[in-house]
N, C-alpha and C. Protein backbone atom coordinates (compact mmCIF):
# COMPACT_ATOMS: atom_id res chain seq x y z
N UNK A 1 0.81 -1.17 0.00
CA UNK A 1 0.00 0.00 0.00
C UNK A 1 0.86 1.26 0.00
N UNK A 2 2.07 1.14 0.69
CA UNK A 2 2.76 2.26 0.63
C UNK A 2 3.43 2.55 -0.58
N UNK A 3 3.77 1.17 -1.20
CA UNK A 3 4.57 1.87 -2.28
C UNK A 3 3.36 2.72 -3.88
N UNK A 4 2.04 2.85 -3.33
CA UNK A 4 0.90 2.76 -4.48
C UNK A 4 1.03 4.51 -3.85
N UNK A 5 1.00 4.88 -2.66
CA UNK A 5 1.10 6.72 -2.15
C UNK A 5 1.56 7.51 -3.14
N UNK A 6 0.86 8.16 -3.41
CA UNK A 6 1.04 9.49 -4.30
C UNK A 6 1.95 10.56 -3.65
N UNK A 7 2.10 10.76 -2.58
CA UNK A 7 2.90 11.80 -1.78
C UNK A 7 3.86 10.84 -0.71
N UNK A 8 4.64 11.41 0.05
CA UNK A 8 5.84 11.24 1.33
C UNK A 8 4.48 10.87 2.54
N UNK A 9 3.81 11.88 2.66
CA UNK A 9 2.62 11.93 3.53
C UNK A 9 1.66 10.29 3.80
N UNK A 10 1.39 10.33 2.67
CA UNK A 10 0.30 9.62 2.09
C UNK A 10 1.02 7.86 2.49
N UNK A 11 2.19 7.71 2.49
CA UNK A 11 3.06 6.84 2.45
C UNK A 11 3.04 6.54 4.07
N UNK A 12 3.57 7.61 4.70
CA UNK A 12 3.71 7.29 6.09
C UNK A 12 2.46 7.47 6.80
N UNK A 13 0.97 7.98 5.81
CA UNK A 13 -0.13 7.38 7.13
C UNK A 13 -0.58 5.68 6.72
N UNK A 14 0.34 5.35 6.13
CA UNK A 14 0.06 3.81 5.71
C UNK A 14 0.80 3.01 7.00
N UNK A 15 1.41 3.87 7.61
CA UNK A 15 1.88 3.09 8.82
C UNK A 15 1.11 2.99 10.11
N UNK A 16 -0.35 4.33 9.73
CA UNK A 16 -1.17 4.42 10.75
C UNK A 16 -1.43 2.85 11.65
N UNK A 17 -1.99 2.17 11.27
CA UNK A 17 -2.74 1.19 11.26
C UNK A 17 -1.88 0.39 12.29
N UNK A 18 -0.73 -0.06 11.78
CA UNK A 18 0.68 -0.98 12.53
C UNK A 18 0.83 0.09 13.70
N UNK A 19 0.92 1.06 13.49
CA UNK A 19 1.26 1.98 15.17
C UNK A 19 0.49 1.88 16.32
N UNK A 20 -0.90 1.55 15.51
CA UNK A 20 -1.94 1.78 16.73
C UNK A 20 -2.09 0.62 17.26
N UNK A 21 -1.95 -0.50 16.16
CA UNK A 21 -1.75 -1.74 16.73
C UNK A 21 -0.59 -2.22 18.13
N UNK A 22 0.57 -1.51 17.91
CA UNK A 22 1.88 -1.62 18.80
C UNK A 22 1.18 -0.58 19.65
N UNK A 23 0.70 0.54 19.71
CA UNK A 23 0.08 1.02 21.20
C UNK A 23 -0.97 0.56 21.65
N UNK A 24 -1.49 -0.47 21.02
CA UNK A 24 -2.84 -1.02 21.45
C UNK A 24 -1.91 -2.43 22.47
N UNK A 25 -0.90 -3.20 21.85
CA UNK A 25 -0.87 -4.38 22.51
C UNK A 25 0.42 -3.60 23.99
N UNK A 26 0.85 -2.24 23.73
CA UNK A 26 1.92 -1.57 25.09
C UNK A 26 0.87 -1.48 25.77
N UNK A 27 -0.48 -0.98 25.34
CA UNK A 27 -1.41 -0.71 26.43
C UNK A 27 -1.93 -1.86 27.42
N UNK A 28 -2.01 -3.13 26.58
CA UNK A 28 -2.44 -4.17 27.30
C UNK A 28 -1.24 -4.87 28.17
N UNK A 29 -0.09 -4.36 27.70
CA UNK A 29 0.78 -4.89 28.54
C UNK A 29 0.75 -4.35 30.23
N UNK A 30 0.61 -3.04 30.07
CA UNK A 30 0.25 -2.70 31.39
C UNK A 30 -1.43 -3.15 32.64
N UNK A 31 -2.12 -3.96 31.53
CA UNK A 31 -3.09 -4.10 32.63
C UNK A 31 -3.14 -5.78 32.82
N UNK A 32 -3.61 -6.06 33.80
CA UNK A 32 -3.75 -7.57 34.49
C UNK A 32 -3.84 -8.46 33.25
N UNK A 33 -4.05 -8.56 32.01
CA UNK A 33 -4.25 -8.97 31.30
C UNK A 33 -3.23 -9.56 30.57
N UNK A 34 -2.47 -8.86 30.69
CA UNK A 34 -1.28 -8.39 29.58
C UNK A 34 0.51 -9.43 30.24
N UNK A 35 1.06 -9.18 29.44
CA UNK A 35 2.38 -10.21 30.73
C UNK A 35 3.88 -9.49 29.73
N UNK A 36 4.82 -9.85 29.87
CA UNK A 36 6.01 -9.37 29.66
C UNK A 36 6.55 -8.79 31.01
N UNK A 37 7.96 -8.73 30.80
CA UNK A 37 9.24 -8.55 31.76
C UNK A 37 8.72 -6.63 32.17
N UNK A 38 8.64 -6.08 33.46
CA UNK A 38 8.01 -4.79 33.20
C UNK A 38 9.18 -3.66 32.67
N UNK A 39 10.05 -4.23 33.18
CA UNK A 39 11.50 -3.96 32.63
C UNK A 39 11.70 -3.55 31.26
N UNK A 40 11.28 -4.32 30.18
CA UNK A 40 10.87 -3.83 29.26
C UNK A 40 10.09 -3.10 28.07
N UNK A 41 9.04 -2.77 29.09
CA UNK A 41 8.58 -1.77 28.75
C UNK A 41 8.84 -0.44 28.44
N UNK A 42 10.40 0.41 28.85
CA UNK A 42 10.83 1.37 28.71
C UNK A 42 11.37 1.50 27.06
N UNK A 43 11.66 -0.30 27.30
CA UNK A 43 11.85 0.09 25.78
C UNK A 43 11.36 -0.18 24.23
N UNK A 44 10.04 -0.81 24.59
CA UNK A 44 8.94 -0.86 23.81
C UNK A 44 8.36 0.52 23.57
N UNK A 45 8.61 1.80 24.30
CA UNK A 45 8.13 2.72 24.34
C UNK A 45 9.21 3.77 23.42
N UNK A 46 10.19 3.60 23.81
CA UNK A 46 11.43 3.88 23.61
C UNK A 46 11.22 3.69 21.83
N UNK A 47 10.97 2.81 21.21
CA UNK A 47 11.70 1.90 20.50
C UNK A 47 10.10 2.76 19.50
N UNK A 48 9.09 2.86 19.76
CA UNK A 48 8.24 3.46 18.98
C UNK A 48 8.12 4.59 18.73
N UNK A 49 8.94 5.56 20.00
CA UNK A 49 9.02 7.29 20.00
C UNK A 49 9.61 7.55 18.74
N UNK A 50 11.36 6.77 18.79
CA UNK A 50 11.95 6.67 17.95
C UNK A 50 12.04 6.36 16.29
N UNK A 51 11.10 5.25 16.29
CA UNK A 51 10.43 5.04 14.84
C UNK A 51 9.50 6.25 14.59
N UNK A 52 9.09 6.99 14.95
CA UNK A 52 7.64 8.09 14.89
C UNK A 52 8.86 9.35 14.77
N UNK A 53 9.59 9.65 15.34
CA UNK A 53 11.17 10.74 15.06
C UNK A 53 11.51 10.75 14.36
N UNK A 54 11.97 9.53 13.77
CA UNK A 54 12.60 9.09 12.15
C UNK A 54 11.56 9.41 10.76
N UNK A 55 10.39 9.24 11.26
CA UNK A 55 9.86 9.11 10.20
C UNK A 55 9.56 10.60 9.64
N UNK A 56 9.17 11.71 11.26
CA UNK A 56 8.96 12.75 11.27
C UNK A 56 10.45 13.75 10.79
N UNK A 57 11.03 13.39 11.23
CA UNK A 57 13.01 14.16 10.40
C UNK A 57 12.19 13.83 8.92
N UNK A 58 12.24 12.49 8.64
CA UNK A 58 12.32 11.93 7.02
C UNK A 58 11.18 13.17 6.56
N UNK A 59 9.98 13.18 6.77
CA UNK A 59 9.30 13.66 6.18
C UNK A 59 8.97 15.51 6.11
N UNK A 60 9.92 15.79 7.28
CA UNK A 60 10.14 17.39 7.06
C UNK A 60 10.94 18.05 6.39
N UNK A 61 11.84 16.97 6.31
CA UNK A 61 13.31 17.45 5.65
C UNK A 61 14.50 18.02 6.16
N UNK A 62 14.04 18.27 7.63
CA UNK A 62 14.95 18.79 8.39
C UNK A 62 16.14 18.11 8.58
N UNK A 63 17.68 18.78 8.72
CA UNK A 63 18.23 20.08 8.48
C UNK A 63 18.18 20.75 6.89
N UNK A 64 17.84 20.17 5.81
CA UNK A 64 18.23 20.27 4.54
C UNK A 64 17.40 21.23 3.81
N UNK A 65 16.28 21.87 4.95
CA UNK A 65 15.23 22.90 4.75
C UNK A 65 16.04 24.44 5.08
N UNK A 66 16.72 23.74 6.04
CA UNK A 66 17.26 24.90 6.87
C UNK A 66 18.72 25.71 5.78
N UNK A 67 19.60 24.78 5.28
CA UNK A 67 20.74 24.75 4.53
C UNK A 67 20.50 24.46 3.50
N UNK A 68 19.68 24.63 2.18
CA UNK A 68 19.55 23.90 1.27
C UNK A 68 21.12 23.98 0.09
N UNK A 69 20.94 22.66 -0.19
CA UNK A 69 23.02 22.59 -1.03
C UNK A 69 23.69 22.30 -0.03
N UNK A 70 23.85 22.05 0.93
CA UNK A 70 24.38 21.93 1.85
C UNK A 70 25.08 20.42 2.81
N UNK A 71 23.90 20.17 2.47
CA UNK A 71 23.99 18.65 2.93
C UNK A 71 22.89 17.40 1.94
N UNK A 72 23.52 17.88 0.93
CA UNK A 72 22.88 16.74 -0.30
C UNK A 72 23.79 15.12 0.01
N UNK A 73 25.05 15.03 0.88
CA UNK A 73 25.50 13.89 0.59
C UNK A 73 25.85 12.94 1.62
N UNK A 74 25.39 14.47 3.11
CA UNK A 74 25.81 13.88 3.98
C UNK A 74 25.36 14.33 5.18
N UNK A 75 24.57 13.84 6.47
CA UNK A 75 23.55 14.35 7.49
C UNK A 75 22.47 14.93 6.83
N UNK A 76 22.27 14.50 5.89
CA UNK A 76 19.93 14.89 5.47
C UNK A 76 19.71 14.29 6.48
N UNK A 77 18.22 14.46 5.82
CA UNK A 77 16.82 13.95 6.52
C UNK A 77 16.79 12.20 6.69
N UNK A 78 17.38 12.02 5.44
CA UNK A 78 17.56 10.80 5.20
C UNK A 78 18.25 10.23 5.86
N UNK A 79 19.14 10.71 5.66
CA UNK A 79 20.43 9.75 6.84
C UNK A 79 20.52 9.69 7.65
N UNK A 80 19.60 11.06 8.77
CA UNK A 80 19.21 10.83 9.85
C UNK A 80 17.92 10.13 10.68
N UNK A 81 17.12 10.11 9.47
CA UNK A 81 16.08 8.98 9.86
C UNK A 81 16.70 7.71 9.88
N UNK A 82 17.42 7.08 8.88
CA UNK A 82 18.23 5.68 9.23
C UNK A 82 19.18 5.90 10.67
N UNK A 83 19.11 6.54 11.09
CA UNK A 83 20.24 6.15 12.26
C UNK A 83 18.93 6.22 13.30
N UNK A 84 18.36 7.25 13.17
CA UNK A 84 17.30 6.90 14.53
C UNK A 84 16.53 5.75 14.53
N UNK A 85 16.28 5.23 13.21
CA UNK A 85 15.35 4.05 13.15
C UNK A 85 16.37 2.89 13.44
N UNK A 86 17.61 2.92 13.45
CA UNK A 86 18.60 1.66 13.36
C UNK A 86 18.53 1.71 15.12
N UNK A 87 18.31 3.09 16.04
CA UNK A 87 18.88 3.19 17.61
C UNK A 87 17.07 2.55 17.71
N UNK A 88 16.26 2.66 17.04
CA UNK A 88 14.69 2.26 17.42
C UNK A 88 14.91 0.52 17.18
N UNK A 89 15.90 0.18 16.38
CA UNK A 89 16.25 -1.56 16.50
C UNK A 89 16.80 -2.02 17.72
N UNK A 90 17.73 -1.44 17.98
CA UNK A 90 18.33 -1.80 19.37
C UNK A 90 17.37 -1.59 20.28
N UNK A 91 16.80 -0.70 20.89
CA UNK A 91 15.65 -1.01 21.71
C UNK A 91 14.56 -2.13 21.48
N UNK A 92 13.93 -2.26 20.49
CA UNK A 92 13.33 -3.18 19.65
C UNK A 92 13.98 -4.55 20.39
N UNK A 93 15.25 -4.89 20.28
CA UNK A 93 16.18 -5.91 20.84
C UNK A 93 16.45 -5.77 22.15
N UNK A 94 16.84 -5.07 22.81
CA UNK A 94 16.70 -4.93 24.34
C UNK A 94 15.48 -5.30 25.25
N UNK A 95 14.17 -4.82 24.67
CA UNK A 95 13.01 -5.30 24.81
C UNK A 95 12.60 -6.92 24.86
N UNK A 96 12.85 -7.29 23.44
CA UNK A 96 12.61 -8.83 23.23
C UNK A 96 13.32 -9.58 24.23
N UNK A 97 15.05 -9.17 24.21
CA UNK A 97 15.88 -10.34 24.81
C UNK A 97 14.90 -10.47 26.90
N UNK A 98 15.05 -9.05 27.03
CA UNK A 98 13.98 -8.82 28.56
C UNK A 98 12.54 -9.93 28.71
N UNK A 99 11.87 -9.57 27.26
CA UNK A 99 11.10 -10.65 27.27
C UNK A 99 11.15 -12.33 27.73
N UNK A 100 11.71 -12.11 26.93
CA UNK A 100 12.16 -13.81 25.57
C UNK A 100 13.02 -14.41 27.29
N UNK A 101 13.64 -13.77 27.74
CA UNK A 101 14.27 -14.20 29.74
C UNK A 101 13.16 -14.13 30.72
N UNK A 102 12.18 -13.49 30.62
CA UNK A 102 10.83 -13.36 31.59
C UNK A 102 10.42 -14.39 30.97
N UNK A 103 10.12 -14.99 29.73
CA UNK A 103 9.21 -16.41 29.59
C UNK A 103 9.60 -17.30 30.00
N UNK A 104 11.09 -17.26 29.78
CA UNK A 104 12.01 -18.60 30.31
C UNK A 104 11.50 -19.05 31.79
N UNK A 105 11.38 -17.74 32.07
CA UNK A 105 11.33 -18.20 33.72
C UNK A 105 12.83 -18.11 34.56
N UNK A 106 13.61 -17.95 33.65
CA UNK A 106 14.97 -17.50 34.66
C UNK A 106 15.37 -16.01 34.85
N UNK A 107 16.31 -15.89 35.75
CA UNK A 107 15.97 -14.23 36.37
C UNK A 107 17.23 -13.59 35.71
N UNK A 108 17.99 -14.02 34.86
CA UNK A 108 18.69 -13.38 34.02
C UNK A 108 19.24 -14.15 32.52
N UNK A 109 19.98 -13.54 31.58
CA UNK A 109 20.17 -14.41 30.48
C UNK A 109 21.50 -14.84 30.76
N UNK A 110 21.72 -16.59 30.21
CA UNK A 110 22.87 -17.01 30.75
C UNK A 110 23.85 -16.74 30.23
N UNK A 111 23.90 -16.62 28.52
CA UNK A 111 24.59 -15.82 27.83
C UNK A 111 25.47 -14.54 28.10
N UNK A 112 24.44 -13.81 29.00
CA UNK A 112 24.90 -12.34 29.74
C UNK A 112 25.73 -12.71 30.11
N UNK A 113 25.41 -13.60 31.58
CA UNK A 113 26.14 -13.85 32.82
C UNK A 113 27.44 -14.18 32.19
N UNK A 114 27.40 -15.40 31.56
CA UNK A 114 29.00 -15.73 31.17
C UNK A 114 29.86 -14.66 30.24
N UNK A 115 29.53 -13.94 29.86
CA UNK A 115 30.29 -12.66 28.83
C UNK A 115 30.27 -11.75 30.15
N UNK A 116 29.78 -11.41 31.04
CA UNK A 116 30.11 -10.42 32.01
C UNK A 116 31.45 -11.03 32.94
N UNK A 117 31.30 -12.37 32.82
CA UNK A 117 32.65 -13.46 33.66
C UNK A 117 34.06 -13.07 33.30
N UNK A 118 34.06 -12.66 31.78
CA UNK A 118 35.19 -12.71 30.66
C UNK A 118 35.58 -11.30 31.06
């Protein structure tokens, strides 16, 4: 659907839908209902601000509004939406691994433990 958008705009409210979905299931994480490590929740939150930043740089154009010629090759909009969306992966991953150790049922990852030994 996104790639059919006539505009930049039009493109990124195609992401509407998936966003509300990921604040619909953060929301349920917080009530009796809901389960995950609570620990990770900072960065489920984290990890969506960040995707919604990126997308918002991408689609203003900012700095390249401000300087135009300036930065055609290097720090746009562009290149700074890929780095915020790459720091919105790592949270993304910080989150899961928090998880993915709360299902286990053990109170830390063993992996960790032994690389913190070294």
């Amino acid at each position: 659907m996104a790639s059919h958008a006539r505009n930049p705009w039009e493109r990124r409210f195609c992401f509407t839908l998936p966003f509300l979905m990921r604040a619909a299931s953060a929301t349920l994480r917080v009530t009796p209902w809901g389960g995950g490590n609570p620990d990770a929740f900072r960065h489920i939150i984290l990890q969506d601000l960040l995707a919604v930043l990126g997308g918002f740089v991408g689609a203003l154009r900012v700095p390249e509004k401000w300087v135009p010629g300036r930065l055609d090759l290097l720090a746009n909009s562009h290149h700074i939406m890929h780095v915020v969306v790459v720091y919105a992966v790592y949270h993304l991953h910080q989150g899961a691994v928090l998880d993915l150790v709360w299902l286990s049922g053990k109170t830390s990852c063993p992996l960790a433990d032994a690389q913190s030994i070294l």
